[in-house]
Protein backbone atom coordinates (compact mmCIF):
# COMPACT_ATOMS: atom_id res chain seq x y z
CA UNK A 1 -139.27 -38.27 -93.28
CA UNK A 2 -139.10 -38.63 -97.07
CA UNK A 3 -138.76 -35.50 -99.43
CA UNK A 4 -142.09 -35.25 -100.81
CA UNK A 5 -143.90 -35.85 -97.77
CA UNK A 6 -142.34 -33.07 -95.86
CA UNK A 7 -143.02 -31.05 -99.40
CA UNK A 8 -146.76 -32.23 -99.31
CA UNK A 9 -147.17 -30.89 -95.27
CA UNK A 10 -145.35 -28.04 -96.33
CA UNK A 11 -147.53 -27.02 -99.20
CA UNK A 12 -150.80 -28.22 -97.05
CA UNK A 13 -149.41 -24.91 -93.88
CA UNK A 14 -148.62 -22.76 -96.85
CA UNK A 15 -152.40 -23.08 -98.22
CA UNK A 16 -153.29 -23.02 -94.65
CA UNK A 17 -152.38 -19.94 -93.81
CA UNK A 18 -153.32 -18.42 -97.10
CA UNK A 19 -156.33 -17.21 -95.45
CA UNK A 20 -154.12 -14.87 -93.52
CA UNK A 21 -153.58 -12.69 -96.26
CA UNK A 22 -157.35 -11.48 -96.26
CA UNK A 23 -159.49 -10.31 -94.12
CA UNK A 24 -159.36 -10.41 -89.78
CA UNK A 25 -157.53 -13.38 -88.09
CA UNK A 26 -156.50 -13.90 -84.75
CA UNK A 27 -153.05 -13.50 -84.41
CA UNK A 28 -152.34 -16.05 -81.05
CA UNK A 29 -154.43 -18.72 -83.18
CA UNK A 30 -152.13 -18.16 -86.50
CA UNK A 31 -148.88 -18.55 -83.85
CA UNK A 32 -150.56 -21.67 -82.42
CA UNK A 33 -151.14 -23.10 -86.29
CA UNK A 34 -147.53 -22.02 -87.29
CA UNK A 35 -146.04 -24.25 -84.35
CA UNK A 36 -148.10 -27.00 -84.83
CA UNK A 37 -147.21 -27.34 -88.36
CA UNK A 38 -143.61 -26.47 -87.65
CA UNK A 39 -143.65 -29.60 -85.40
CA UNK A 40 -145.44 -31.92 -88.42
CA UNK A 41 -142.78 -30.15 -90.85
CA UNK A 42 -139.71 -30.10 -89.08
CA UNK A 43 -140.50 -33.31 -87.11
CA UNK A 44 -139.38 -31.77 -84.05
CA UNK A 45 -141.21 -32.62 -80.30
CA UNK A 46 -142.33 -29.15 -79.47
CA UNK A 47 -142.42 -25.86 -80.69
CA UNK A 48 -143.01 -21.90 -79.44
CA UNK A 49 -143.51 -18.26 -80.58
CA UNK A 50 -141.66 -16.03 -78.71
CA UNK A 51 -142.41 -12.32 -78.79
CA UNK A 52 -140.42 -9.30 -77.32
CA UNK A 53 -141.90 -6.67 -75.56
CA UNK A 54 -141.09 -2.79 -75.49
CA UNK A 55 -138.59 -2.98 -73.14
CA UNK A 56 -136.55 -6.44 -75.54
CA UNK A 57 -138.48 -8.89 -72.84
CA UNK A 58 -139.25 -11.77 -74.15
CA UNK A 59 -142.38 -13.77 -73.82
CA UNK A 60 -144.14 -16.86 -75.10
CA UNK A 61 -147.03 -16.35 -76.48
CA UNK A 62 -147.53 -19.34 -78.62
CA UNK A 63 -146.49 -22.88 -78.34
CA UNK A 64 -147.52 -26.83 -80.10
CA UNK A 65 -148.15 -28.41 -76.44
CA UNK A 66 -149.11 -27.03 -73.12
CA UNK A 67 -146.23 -29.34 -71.90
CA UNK A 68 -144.24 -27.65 -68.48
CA UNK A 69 -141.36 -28.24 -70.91
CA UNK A 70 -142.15 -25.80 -73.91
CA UNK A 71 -143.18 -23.41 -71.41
CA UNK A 72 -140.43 -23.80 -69.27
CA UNK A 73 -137.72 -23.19 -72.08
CA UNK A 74 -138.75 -19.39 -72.79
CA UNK A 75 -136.93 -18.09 -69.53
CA UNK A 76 -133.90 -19.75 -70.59
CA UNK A 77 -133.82 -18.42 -73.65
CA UNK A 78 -134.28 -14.93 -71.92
CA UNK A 79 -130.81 -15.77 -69.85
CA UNK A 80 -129.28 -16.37 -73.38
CA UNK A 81 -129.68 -12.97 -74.50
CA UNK A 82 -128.96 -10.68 -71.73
């Protein structure tokens, strides 16, 4: 992708999620945005949010596709860290 188009769909996410910064949001739908736009941005085939829990579990709670694939590449990710 050429420079200023990845610098124009990075400014468009940015002004996006301004409206973060006030007021309620939903934070799942925010996580959902951010991936998409990390797949426009990054041009990248999928992306996730993974969160951990209490116990340094972690979990996906966010992702740019409902493809097996995205989902399926949390758990390994787990087996990375422990």
């Amino acid at each position: 992708m050429a420079g200023p188009i990845r610098e124009e769909r990075l400014a468009r996410a940015f002004v996006e999620f301004s409206d973060t910064l006030v007021g309620d949001y939903d934070v799942l739908e925010f996580l959902a945005r951010l991936c998409e736009r990390c797949v426009e941005v990054l041009e990248v085939s999928a992306a996730g949010a993974l969160l951990t829990d209490g116990q340094g579990r972690l979990g996906l709670v966010a992702a740019s596709t409902e493809a097996p694939s995205v989902h399926a590449a949390h758990p390994s990710v787990r087996r990375e860290r422990t």
